[in-house]
Protein backbone atom coordinates (compact mmCIF):
# COMPACT_ATOMS: atom_id res chain seq x y z
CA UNK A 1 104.18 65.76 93.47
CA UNK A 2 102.74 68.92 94.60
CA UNK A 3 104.15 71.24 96.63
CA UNK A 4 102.31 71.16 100.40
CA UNK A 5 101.74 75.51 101.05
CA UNK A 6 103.12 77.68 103.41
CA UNK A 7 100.85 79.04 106.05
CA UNK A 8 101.54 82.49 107.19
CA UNK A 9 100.15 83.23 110.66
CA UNK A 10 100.39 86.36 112.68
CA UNK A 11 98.55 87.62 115.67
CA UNK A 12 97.39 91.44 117.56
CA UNK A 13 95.94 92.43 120.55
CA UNK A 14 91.86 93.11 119.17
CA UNK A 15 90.66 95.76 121.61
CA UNK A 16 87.61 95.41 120.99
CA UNK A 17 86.78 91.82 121.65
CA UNK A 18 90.06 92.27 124.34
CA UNK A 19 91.78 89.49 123.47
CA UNK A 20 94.62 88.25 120.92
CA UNK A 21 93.11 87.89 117.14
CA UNK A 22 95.20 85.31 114.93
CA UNK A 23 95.09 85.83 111.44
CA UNK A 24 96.26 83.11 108.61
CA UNK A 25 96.93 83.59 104.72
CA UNK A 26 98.21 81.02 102.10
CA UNK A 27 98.66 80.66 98.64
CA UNK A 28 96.74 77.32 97.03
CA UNK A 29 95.38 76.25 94.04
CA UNK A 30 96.69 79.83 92.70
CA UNK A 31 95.18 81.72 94.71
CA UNK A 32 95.43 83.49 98.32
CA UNK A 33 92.84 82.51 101.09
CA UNK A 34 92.83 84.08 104.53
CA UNK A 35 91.14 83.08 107.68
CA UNK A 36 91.08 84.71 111.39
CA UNK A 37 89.77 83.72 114.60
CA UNK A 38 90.14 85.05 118.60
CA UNK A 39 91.78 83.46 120.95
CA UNK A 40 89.05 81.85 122.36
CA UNK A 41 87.40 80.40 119.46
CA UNK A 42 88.34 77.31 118.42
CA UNK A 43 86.83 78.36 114.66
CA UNK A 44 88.33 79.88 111.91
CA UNK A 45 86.48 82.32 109.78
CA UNK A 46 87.16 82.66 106.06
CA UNK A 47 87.53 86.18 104.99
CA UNK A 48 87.26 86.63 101.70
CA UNK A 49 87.60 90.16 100.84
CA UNK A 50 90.59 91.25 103.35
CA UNK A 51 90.36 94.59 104.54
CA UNK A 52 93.74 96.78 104.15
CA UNK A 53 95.48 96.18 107.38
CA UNK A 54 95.06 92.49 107.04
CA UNK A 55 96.96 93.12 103.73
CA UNK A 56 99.49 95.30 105.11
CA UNK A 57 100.17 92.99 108.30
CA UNK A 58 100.59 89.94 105.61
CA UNK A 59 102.91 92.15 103.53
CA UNK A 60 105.07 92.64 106.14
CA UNK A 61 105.39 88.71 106.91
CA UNK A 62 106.29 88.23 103.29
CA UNK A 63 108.97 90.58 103.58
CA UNK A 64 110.39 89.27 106.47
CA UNK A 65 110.61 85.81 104.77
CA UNK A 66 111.43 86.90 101.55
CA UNK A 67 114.18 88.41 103.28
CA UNK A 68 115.44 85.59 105.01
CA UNK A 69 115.18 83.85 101.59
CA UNK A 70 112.36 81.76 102.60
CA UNK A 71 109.79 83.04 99.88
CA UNK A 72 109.44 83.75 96.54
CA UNK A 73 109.40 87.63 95.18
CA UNK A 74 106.34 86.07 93.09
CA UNK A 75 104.10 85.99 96.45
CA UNK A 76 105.34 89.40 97.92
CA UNK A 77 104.16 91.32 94.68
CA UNK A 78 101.39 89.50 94.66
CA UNK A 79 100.42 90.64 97.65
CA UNK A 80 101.54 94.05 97.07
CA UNK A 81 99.17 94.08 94.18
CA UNK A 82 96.07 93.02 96.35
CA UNK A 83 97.09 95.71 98.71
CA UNK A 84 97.10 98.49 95.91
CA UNK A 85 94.03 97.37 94.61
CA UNK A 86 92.39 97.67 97.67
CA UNK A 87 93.53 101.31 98.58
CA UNK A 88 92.18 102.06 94.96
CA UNK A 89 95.55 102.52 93.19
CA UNK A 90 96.94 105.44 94.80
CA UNK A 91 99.86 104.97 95.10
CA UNK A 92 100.52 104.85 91.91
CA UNK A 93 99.02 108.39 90.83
């Protein structure tokens, strides 16, 4: 029987559109997909090329989790690995 995934979901004040933005990210099918949406939309839009502080705010989550032994290591790195991709590997130079 599979395993039914985890949905990670987070929220921050969007100053431009002046209200909350939620954000969502789970792991299926092995792979990630992430969706967002305001407040006042009812809709949830796919993203599917994150941008780095969608990443970052995720990686956090996953930490927190991880930490409270409620994730596998597995998912933080490979997060952490989406993240370093995206800032074009710098960190590792």
């Amino acid at each position: 029987m599979a395993q039914p995934h985890t949905i990670h979901e987070w929220r921050v004040r969007d100053a431009e559109a002046g209200e909350a933005r939620y954000f969502r990210a789970w792991r299926a099918m092995g792979r990630w997909h992430f969706r967002t949406s305001l407040k006042s939309d009812p809709d949830w839009t796919d993203v599917a090329d994150p941008d780095e502080d969608f990443l970052a705010a995720l990686q956090e989550k996953l930490l927190a989790k991880y930490r409270r032994r409620r994730l596998p290591w597995e998912q933080v790195e490979e997060i952490e690995k989406l993240l370093e991709n995206k800032r074009g590997g710098e960190e590792g130079s």
